[in-house]
PDB file of N, CA and C in Angstrom:
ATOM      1  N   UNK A   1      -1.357  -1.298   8.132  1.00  0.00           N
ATOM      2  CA  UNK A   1       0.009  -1.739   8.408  1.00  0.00           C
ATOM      3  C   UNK A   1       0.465  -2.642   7.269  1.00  0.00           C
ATOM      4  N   UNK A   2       1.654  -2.755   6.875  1.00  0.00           N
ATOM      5  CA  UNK A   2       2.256  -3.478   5.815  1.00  0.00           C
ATOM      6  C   UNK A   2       3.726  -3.878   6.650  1.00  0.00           C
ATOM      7  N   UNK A   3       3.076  -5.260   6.061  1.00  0.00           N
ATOM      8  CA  UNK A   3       4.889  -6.265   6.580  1.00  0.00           C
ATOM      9  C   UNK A   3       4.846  -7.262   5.249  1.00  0.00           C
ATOM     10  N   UNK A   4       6.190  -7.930   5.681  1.00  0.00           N
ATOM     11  CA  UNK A   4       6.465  -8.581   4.340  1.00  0.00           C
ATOM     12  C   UNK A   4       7.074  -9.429   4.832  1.00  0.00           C
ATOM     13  N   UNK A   5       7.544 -10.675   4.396  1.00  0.00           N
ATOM     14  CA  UNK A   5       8.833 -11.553   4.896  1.00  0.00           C
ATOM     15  C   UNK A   5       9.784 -11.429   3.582  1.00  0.00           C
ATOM     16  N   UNK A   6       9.745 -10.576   2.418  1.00  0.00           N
ATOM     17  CA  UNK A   6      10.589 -10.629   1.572  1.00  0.00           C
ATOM     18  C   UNK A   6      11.726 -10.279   1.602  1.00  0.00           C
ATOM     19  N   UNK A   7      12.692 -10.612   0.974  1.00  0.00           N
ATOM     20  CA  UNK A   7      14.015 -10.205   1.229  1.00  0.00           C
ATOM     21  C   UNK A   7      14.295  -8.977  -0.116  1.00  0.00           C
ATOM     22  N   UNK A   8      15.250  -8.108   0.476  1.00  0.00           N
ATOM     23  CA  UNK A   8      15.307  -7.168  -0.592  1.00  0.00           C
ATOM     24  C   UNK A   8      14.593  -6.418  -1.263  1.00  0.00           C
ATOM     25  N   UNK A   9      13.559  -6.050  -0.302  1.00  0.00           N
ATOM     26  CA  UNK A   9      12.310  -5.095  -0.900  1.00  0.00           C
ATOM     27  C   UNK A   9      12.713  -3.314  -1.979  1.00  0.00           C
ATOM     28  N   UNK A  10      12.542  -3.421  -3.025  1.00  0.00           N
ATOM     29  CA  UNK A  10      13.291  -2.245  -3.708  1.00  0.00           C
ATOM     30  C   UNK A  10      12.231  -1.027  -3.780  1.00  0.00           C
ATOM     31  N   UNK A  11      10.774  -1.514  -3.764  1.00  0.00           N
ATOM     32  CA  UNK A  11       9.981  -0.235  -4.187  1.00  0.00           C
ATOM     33  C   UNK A  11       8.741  -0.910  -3.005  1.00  0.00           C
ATOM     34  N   UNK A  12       7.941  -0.391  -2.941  1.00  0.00           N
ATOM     35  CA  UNK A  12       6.247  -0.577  -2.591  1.00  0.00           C
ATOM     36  C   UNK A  12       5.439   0.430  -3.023  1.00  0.00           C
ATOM     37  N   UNK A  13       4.375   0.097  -3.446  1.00  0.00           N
ATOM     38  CA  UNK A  13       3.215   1.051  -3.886  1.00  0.00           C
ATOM     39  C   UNK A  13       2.046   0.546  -3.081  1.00  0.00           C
ATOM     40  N   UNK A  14       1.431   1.252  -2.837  1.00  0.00           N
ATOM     41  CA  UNK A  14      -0.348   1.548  -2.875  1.00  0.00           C
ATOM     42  C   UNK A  14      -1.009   1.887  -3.605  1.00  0.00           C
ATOM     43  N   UNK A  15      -1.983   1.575  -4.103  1.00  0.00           N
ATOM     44  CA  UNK A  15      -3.105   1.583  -4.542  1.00  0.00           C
ATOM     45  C   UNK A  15      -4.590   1.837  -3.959  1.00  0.00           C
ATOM     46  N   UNK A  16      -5.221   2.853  -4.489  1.00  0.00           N
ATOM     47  CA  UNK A  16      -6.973   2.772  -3.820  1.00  0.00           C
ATOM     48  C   UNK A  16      -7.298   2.784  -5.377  1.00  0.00           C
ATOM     49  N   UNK A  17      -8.051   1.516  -5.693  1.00  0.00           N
ATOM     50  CA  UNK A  17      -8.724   1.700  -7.161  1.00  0.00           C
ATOM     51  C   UNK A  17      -9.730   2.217  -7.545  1.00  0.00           C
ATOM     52  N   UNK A  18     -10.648   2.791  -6.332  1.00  0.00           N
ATOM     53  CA  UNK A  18     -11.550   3.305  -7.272  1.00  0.00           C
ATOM     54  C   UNK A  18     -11.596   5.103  -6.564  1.00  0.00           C
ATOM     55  N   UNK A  19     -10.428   5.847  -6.009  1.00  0.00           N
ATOM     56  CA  UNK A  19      -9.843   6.978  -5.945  1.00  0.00           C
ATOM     57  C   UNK A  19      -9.548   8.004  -7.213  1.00  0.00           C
ATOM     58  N   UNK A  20      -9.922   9.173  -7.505  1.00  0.00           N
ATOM     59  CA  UNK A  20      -9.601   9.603  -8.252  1.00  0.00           C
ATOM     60  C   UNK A  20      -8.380   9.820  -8.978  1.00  0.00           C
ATOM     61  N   UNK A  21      -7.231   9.590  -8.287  1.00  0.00           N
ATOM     62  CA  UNK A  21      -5.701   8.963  -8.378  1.00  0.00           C
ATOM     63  C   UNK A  21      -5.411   7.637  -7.815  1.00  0.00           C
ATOM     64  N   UNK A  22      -5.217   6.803  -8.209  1.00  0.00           N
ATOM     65  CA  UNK A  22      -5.363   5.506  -7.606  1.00  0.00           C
ATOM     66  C   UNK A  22      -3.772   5.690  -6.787  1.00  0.00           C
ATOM     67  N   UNK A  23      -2.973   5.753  -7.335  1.00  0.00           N
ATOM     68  CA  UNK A  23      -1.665   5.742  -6.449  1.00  0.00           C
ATOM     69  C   UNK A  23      -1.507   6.597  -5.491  1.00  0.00           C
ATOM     70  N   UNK A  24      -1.694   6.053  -4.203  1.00  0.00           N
ATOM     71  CA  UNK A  24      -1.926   6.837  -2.652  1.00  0.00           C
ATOM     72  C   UNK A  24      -0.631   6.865  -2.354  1.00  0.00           C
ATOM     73  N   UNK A  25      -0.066   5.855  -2.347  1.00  0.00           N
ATOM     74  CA  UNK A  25       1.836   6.119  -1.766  1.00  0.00           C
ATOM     75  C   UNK A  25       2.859   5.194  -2.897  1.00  0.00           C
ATOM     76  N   UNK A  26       4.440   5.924  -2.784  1.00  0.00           N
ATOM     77  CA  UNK A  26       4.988   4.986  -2.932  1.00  0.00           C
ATOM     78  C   UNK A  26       6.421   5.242  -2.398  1.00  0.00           C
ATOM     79  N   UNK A  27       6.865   3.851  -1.940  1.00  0.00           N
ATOM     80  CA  UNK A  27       8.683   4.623  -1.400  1.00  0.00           C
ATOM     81  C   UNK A  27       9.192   3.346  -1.498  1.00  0.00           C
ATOM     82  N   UNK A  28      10.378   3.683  -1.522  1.00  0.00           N
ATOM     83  CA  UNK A  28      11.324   2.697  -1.565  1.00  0.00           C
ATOM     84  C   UNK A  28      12.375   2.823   0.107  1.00  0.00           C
ATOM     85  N   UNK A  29      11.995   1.372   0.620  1.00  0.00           N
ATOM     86  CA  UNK A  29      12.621   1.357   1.634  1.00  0.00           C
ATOM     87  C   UNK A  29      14.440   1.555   2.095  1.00  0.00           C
ATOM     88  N   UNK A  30      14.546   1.848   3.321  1.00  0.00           N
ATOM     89  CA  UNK A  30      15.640   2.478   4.032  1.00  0.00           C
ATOM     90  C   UNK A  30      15.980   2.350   4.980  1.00  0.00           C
ATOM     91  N   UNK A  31      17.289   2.478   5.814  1.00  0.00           N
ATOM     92  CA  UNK A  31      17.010   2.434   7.211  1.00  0.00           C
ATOM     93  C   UNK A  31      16.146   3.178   8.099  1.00  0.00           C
ATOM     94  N   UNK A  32      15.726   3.994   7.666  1.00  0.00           N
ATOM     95  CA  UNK A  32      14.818   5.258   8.169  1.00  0.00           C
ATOM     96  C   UNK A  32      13.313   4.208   8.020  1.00  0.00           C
ATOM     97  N   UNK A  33      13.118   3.940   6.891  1.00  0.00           N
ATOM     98  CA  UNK A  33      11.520   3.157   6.262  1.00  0.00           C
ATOM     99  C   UNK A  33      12.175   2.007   6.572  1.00  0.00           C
ATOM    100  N   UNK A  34      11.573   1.127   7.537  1.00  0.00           N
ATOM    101  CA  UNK A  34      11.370  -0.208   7.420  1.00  0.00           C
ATOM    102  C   UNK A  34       9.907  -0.834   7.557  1.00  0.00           C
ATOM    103  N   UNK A  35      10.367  -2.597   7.424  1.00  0.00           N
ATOM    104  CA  UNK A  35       8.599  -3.209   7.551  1.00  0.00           C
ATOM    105  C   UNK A  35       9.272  -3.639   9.010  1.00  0.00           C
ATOM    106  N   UNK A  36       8.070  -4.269   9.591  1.00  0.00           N
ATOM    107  CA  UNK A  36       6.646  -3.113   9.604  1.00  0.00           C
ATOM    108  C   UNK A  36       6.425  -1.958   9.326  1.00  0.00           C
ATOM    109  N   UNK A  37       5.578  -1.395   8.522  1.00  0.00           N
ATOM    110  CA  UNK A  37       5.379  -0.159   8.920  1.00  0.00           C
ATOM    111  C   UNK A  37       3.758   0.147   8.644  1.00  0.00           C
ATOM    112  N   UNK A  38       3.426   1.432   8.904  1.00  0.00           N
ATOM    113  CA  UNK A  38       1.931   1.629   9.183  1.00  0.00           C
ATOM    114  C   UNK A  38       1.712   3.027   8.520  1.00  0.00           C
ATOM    115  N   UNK A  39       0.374   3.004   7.611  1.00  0.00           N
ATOM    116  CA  UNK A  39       0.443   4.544   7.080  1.00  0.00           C
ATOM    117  C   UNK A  39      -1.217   4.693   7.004  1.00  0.00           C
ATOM    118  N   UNK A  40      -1.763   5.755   6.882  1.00  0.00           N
ATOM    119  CA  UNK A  40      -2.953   6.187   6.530  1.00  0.00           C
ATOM    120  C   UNK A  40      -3.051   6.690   5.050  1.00  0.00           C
ATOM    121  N   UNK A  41      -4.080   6.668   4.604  1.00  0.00           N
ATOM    122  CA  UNK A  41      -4.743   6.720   3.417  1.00  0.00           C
ATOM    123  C   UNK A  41      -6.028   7.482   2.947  1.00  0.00           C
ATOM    124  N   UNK A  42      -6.165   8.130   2.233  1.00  0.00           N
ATOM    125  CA  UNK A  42      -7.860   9.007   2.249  1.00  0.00           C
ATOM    126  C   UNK A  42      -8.296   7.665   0.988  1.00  0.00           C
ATOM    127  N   UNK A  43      -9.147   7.357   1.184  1.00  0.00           N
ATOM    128  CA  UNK A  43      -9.906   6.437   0.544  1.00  0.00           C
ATOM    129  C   UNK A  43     -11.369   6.887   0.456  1.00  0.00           C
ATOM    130  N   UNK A  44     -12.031   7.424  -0.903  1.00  0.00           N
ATOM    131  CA  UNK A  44     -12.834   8.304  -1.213  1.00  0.00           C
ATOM    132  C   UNK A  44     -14.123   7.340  -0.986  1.00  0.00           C
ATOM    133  N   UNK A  45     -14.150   6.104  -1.234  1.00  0.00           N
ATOM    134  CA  UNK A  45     -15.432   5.496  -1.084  1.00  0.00           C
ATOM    135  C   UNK A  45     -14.813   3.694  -0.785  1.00  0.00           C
ATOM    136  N   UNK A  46     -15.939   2.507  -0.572  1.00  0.00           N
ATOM    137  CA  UNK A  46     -15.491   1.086  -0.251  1.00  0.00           C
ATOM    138  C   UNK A  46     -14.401   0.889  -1.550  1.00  0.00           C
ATOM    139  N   UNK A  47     -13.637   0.724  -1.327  1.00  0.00           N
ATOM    140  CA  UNK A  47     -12.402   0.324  -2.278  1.00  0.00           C
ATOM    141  C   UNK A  47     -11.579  -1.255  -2.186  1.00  0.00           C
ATOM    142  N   UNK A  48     -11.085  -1.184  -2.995  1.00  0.00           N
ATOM    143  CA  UNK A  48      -9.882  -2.611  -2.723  1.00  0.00           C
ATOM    144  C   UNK A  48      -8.245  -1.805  -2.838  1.00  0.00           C
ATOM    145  N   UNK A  49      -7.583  -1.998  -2.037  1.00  0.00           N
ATOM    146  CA  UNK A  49      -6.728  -1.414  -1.862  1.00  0.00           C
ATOM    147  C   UNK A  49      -5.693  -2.613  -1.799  1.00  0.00           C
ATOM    148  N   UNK A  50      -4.725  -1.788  -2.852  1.00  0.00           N
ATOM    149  CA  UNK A  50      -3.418  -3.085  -3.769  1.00  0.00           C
ATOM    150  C   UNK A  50      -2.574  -2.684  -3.157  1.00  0.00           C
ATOM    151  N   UNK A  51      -1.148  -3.492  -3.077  1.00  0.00           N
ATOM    152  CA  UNK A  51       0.076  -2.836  -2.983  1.00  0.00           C
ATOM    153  C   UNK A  51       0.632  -4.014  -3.853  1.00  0.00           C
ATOM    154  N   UNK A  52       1.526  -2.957  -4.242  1.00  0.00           N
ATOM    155  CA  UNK A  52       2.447  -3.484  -4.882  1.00  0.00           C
ATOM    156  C   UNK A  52       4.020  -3.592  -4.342  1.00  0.00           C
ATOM    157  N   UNK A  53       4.525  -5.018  -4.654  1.00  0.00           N
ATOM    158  CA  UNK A  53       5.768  -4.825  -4.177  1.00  0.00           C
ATOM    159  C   UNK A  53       7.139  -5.385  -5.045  1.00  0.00           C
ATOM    160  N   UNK A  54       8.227  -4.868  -5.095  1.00  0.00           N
ATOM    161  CA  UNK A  54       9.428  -5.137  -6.022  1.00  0.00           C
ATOM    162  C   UNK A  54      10.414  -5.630  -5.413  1.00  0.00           C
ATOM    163  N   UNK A  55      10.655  -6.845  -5.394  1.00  0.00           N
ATOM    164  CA  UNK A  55      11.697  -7.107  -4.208  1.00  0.00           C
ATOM    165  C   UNK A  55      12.272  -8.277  -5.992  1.00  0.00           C
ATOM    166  N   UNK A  56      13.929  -8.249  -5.715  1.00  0.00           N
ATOM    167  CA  UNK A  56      15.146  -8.871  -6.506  1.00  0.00           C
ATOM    168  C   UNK A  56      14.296  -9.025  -7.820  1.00  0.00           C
ATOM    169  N   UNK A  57      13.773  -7.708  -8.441  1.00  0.00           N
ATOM    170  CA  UNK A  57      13.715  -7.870  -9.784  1.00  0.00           C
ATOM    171  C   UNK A  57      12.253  -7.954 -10.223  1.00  0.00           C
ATOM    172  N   UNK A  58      11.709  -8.742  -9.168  1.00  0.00           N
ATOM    173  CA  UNK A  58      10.599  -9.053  -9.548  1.00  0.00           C
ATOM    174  C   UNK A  58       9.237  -8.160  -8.720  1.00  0.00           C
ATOM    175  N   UNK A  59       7.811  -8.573  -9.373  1.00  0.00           N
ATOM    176  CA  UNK A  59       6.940  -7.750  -8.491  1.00  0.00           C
ATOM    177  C   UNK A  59       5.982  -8.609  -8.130  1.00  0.00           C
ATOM    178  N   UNK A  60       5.440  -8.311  -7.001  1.00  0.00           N
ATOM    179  CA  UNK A  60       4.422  -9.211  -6.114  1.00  0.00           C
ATOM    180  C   UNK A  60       3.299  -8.552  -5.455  1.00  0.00           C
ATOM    181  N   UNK A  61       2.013  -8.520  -5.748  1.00  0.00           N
ATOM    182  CA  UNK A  61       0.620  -8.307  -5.678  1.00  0.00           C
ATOM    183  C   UNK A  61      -0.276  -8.544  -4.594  1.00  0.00           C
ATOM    184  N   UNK A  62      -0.670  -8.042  -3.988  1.00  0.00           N
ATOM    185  CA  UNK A  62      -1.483  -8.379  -2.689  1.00  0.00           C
ATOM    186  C   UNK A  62      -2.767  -7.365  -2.437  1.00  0.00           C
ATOM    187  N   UNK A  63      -3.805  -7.657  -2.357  1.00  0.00           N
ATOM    188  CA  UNK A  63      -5.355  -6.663  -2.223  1.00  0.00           C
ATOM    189  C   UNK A  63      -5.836  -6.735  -0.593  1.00  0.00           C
ATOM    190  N   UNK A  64      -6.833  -5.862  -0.158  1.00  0.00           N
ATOM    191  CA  UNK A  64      -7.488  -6.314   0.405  1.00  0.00           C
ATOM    192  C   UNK A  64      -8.855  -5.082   0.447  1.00  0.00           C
ATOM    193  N   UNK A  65      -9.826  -5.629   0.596  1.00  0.00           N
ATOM    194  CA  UNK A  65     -10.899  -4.919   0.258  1.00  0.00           C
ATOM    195  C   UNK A  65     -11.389  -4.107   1.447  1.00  0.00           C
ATOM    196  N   UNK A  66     -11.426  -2.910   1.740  1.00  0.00           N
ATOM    197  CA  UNK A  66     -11.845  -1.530   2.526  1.00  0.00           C
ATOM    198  C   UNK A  66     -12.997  -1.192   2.743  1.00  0.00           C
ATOM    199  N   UNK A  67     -13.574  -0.923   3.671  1.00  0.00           N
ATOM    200  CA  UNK A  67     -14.912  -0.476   3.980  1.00  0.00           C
ATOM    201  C   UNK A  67     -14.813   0.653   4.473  1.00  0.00           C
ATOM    202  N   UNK A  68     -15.567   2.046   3.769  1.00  0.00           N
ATOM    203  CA  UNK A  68     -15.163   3.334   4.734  1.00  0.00           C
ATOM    204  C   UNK A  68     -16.072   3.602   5.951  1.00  0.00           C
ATOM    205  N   UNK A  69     -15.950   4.228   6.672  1.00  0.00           N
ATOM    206  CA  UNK A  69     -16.863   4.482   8.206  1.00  0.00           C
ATOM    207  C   UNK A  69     -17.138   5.999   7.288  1.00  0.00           C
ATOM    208  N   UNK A  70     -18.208   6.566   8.180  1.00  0.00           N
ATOM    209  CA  UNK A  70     -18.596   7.697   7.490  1.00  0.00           C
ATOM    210  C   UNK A  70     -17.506   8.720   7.977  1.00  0.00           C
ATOM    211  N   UNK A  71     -16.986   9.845   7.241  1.00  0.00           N
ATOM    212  CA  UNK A  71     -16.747  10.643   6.810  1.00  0.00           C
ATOM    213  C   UNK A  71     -15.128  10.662   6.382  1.00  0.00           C
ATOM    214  N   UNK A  72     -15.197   8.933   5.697  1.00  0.00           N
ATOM    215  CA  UNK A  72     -13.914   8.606   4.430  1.00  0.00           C
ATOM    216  C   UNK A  72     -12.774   8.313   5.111  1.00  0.00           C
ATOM    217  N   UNK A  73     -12.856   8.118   6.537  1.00  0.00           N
ATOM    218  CA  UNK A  73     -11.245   7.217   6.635  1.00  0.00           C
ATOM    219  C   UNK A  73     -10.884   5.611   6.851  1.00  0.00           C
ATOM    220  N   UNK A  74     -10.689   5.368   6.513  1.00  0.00           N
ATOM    221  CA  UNK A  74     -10.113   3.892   6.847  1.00  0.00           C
ATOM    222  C   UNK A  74      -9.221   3.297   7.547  1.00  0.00           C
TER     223      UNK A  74
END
């Protein structure tokens, strides 16, 4: 799940860094997409998983580190 208290959120990304494509999602919010919101991810092995976020110009960084259960979901 991803929430934010930011105002004016323009983009968000995901990240799985050690995925063979690291960029798992990205969208730019809407009335349709708001925060809260909640998504799944294939995460190939224990990862740290980033998002990135763009709110009035600027960008803001947040991790948190993943443990997979066996057979790769998180």
């Amino acid at each position: 799940e991803i929430s934010s208290s930011l105002e004016n959120i323009q983009r968000v990304a995901l990240l799985v860094e050690k995925n063979p494509f690291p960029l798992a999602m990205a969208l730019e919010p809407t009335s349709v997409v708001s925060f809260p919101f909640k998504t799944m991810l294939k995460v190939a092995e224990d990862s740290e998983i980033i998002a990135m976020v763009r709110a009035d110009g600027k960008l803001y960084r947040t991790s948190r580190y993943v443990e997979i259960d066996i057979g790769g979901c998180a």
